[in-house]
C-alpha atoms as a PDB file:
ATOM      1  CA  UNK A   1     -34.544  17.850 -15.243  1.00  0.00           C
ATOM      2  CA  UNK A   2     -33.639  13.885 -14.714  1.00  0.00           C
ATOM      3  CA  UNK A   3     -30.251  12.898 -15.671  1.00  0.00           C
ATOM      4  CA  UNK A   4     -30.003   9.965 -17.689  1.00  0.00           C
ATOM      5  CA  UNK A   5     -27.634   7.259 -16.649  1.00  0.00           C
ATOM      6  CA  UNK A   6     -25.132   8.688 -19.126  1.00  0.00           C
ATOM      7  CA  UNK A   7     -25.423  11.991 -18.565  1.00  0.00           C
ATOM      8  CA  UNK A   8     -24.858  11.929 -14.748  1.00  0.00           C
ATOM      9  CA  UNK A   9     -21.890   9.588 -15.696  1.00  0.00           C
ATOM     10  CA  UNK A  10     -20.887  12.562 -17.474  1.00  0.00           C
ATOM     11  CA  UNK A  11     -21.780  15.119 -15.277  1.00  0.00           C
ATOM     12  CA  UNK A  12     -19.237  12.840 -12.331  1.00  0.00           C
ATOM     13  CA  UNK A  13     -16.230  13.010 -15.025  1.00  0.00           C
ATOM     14  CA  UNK A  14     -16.769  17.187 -15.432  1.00  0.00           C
ATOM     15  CA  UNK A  15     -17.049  17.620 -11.971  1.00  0.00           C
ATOM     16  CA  UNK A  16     -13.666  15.130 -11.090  1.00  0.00           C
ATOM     17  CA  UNK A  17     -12.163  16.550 -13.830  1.00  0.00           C
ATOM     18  CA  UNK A  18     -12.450  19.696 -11.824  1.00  0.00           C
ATOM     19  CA  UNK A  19     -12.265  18.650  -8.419  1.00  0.00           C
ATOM     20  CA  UNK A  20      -8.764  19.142  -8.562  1.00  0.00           C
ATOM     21  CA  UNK A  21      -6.533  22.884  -8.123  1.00  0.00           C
ATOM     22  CA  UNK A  22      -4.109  22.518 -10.372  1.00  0.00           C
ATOM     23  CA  UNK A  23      -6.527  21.177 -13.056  1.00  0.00           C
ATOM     24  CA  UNK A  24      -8.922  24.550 -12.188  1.00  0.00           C
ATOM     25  CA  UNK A  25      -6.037  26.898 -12.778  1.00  0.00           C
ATOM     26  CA  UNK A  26      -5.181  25.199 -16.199  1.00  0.00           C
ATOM     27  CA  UNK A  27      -8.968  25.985 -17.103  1.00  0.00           C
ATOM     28  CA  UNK A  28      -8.598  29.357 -15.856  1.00  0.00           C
ATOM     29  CA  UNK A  29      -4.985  29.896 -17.793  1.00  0.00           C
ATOM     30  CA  UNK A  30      -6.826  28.317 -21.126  1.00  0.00           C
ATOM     31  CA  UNK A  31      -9.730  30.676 -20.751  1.00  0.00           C
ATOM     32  CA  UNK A  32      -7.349  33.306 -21.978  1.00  0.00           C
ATOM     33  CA  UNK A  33      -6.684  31.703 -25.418  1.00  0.00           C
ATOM     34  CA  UNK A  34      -5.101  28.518 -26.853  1.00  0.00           C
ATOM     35  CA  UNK A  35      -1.848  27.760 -25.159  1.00  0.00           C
ATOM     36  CA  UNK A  36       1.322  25.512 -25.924  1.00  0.00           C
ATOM     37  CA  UNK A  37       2.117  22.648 -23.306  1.00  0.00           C
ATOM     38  CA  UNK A  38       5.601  24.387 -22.771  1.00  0.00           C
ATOM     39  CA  UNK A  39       3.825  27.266 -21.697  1.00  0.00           C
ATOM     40  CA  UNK A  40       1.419  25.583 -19.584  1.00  0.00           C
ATOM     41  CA  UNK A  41       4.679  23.943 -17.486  1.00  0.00           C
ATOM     42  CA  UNK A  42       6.584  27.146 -17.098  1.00  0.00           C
ATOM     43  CA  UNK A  43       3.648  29.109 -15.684  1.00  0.00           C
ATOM     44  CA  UNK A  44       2.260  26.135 -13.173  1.00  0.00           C
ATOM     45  CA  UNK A  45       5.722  26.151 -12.382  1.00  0.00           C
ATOM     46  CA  UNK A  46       5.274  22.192 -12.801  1.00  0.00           C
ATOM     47  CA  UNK A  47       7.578  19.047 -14.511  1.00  0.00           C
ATOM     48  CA  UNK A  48       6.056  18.016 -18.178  1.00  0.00           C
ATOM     49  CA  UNK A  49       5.219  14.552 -16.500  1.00  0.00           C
ATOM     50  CA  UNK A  50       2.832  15.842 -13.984  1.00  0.00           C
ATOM     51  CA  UNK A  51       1.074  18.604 -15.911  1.00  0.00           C
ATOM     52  CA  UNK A  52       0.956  15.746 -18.890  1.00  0.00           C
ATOM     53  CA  UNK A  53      -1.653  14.066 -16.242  1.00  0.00           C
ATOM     54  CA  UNK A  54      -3.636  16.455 -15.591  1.00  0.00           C
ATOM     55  CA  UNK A  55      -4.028  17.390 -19.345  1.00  0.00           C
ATOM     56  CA  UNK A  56      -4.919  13.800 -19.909  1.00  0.00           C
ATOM     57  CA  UNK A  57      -7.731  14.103 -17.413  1.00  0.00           C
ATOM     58  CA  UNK A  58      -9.437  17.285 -18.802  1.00  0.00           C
ATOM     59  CA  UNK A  59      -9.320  16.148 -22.179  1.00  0.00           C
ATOM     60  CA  UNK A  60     -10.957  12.622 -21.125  1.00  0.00           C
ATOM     61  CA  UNK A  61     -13.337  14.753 -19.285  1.00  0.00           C
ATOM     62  CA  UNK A  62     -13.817  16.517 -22.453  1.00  0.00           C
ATOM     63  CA  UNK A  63     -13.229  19.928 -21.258  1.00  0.00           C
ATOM     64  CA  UNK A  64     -10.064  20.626 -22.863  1.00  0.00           C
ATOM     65  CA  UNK A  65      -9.367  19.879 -26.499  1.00  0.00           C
ATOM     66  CA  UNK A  66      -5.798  19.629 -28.180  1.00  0.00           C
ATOM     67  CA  UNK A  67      -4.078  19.766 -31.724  1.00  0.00           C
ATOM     68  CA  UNK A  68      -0.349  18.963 -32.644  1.00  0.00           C
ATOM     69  CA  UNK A  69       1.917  21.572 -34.234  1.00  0.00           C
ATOM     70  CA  UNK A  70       5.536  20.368 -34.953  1.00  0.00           C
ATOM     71  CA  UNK A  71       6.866  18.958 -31.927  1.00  0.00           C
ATOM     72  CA  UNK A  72       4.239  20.803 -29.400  1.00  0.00           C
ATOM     73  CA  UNK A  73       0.603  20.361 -28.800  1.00  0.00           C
ATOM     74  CA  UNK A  74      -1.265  23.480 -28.162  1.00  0.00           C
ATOM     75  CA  UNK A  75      -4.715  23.096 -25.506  1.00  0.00           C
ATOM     76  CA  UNK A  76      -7.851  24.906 -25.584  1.00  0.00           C
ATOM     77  CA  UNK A  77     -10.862  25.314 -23.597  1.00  0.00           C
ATOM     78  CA  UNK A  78     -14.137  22.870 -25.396  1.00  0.00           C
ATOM     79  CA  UNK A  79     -16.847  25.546 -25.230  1.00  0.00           C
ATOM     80  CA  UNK A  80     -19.503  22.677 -26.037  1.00  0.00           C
ATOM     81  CA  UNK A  81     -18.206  20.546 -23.052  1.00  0.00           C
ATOM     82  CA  UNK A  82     -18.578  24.164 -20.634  1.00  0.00           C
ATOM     83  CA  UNK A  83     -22.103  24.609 -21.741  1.00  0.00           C
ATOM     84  CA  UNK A  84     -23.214  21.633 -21.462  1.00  0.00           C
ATOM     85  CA  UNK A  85     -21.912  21.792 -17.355  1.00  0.00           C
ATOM     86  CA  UNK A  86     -23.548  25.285 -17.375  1.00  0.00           C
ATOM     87  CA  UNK A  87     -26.664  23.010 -18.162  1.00  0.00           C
ATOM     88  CA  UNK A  88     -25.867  20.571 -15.852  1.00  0.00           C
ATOM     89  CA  UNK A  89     -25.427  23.083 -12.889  1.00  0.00           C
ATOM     90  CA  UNK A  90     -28.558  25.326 -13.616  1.00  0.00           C
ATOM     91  CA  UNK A  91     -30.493  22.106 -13.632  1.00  0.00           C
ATOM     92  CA  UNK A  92     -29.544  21.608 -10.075  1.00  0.00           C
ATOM     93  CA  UNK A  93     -30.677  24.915  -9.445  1.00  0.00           C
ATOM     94  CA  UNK A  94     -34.404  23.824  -9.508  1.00  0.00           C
ATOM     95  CA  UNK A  95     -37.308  25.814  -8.587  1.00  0.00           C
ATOM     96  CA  UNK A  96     -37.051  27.912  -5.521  1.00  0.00           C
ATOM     97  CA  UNK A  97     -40.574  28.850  -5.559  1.00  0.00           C
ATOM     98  CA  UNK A  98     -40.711  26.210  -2.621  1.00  0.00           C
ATOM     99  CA  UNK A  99     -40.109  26.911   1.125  1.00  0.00           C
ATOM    100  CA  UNK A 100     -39.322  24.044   3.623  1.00  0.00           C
ATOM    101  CA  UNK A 101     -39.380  20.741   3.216  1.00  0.00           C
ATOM    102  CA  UNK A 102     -41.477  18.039   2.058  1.00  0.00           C
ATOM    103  CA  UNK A 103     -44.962  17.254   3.064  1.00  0.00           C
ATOM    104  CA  UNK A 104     -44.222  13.586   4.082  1.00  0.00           C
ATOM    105  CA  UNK A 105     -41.300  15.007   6.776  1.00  0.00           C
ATOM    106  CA  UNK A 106     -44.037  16.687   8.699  1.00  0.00           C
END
C-alpha cells in the first residue's frame, strides 16, 4: 500500500499522538470504558492542566473522542481512528515472502 500525502500526514499525528507515556497509559485506562476527566487526573496521579494537554492531543489526533455532561467531560477510545492505525501498521508489514535485499545493492 502507498500512503497518500494525507494519509501519512495522518498516520505522523497517530503515531505523535502516541509517542508519548503518559498519553499511552490514558489509551490503555480508556480501553476499559468511557471515563470522566476527574477520574483520569486522580489515577495519572497528574494536575487538570497537564492531563488537559495531553487530552487535547489525542483528540486532535483523533484517537480519543469526548462529550460534556454537566460540568465534566467524559473521554472515550475512537474505535474508527484505532482501525484505521491497525491498517496503517499492517500495511507496513509488507510481504515477507522476500529474503535479502534488493537486486540493485548487489
Amino acid at each position: 500500500m502507498t500512503f497518500t500525502i494525507k494519509q501519512r500526514e495522518t498516520s505522523v499525528s497517530l503515531f505523535h499522538a502516541l509517542s508519548d507515556e503518559t498519553r499511552l497509559e490514558i489509551m490503555e485506562r480508556l480501553k476499559e470504558g468511557e471515563q470522566c476527566v476527574c477520574d483520569l487526573t486522580d489515577a495519572l496521579k497528574t494536575a487538570q492542566s497537564r492531563l488537559s494537554f495531553h487530552l487535547k492531543v489525542l483528540k486532535d489526533a483523533g484517537l480519543i473522542t469526548d462529550r460534556p455532561e454537566g460540568r465534566w467531560i467524559y473521554y472515550s477510545l475512537n474505535a474508527e481512528v484505532l482501525e484505521e492505525l491497525v491498517a496503517v501498521v499492517q500495511s507496513l508489514q509488507g510481504s515477507r515472502s522476500r529474503v535479502g535485499s534488493s537486486s540493485r545493492c548487489r
